[in-house]
Protein backbone atom coordinates (compact mmCIF):
# COMPACT_ATOMS: atom_id res chain seq x y z
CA UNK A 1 59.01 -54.93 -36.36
CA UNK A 2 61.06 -56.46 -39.19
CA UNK A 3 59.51 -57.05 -42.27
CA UNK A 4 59.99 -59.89 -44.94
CA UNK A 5 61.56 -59.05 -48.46
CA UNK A 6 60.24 -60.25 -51.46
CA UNK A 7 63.60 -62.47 -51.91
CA UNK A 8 63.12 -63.59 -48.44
CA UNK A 9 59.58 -64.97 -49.21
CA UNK A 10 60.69 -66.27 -52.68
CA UNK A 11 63.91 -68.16 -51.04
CA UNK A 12 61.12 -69.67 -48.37
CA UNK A 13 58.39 -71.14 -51.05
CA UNK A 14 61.40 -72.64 -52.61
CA UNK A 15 62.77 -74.93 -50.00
CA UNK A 16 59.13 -75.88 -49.15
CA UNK A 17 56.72 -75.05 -51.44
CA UNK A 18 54.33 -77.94 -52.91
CA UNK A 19 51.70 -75.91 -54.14
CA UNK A 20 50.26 -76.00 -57.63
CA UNK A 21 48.52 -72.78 -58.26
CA UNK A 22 50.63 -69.97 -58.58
CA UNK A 23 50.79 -67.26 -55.92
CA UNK A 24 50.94 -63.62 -55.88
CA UNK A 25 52.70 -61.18 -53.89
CA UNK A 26 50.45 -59.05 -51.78
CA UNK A 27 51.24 -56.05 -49.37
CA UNK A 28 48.88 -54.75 -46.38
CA UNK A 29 47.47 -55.71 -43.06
CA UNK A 30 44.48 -56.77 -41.90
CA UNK A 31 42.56 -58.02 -38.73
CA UNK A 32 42.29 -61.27 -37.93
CA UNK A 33 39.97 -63.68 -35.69
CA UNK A 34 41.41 -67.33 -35.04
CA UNK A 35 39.38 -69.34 -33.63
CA UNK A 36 38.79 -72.99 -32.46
CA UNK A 37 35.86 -74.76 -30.91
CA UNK A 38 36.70 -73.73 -27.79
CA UNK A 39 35.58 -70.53 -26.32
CA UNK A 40 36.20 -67.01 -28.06
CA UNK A 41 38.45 -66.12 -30.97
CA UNK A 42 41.80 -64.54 -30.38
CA UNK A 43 42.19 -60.87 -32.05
CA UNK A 44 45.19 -60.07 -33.94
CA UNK A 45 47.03 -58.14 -36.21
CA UNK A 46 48.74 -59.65 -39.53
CA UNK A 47 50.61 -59.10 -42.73
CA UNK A 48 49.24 -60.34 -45.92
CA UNK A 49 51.98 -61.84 -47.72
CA UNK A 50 50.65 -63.71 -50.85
CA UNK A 51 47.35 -65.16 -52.63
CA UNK A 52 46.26 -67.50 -54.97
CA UNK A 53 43.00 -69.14 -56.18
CA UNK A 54 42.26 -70.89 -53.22
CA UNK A 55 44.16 -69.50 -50.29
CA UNK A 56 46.37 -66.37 -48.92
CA UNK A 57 49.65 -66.50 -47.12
CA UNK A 58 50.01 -63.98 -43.66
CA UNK A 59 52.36 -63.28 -41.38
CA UNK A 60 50.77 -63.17 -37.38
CA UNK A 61 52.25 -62.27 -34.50
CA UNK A 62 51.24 -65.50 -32.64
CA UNK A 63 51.41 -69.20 -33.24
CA UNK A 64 48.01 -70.66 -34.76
CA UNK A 65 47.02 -74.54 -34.87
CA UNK A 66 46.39 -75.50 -38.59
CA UNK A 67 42.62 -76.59 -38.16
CA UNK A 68 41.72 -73.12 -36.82
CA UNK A 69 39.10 -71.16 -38.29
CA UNK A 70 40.39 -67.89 -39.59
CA UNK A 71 38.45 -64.56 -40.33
CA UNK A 72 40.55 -61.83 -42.52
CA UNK A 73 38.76 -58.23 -42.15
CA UNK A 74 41.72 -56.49 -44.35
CA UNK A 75 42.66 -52.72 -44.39
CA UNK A 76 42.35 -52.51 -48.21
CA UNK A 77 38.58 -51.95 -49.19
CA UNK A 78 39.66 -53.47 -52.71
CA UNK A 79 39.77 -56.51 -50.59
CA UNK A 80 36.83 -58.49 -49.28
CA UNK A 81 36.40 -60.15 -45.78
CA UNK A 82 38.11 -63.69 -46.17
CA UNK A 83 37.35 -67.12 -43.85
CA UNK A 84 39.53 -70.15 -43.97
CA UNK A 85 41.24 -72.80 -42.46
CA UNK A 86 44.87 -72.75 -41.11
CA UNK A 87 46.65 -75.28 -42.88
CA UNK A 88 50.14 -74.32 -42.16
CA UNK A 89 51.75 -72.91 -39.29
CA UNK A 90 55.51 -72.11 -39.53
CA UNK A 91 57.54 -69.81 -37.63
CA UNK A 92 59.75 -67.23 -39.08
CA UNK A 93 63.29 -66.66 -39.16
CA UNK A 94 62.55 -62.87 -38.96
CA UNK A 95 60.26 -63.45 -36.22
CA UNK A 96 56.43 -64.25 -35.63
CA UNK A 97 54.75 -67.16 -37.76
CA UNK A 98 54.26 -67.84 -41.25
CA UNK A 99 50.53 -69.36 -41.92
CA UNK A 100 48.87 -70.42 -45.08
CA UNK A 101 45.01 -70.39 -45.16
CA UNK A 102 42.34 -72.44 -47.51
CA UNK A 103 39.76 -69.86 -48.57
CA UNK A 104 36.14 -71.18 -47.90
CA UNK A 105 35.18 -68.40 -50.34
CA UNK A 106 33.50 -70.07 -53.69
CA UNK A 107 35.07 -68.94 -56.64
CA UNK A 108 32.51 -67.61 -59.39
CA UNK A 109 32.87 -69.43 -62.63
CA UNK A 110 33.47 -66.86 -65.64
């Protein structure tokens, strides 16, 4: 399965990127549950790419309608479960599809 480079994910924000929080890189996978309001979830396996304050970047292996619901079980204990909305759905020049999801998480206030 070919994986995406660091300069491969930089040179792709850049062309397209609107967003006003700065991300971070991220490595691992994770389990994911799409889902619409129409029968049962689809299962599937993704790449965390990148996170910010209010949303993560993945990599799946199948096109996803922005509107879906999203559930993010990752591999990485350090990480918590994550739910969101697709709001991006882009495919990849390296193959599979680029999505962005908006955390519903609430961020505590320090």
């Amino acid at each position: 399965m070919p994986t995406l480079t660091l300069a491969d994910t930089t040179k792709a924000q850049d062309q397209t990127d609107r967003r006003k929080l700065p991300r971070r890189a991220m490595t691992g996978g994770a389990m994911a549950v799409f889902s619409t309001n129409i029968g049962a979830g689809t299962l599937a396996r993704v790449e965390l790419l990148d996170a910010s304050w209010t949303g993560i970047g993945i990599k799946s292996p199948i096109r996803v309608d922005p509107g879906a619901g999203v559930s993010l079980v990752p591999d990485s204990p350090m990480w918590p479960r994550q739910t969101g909305i697709v709001t991006r759905c882009e495919i990849d020049p390296h193959g599979g599809w680029r999505l962005g999801v908006l955390s519903k998480q609430k961020k505590a206030v320090a």
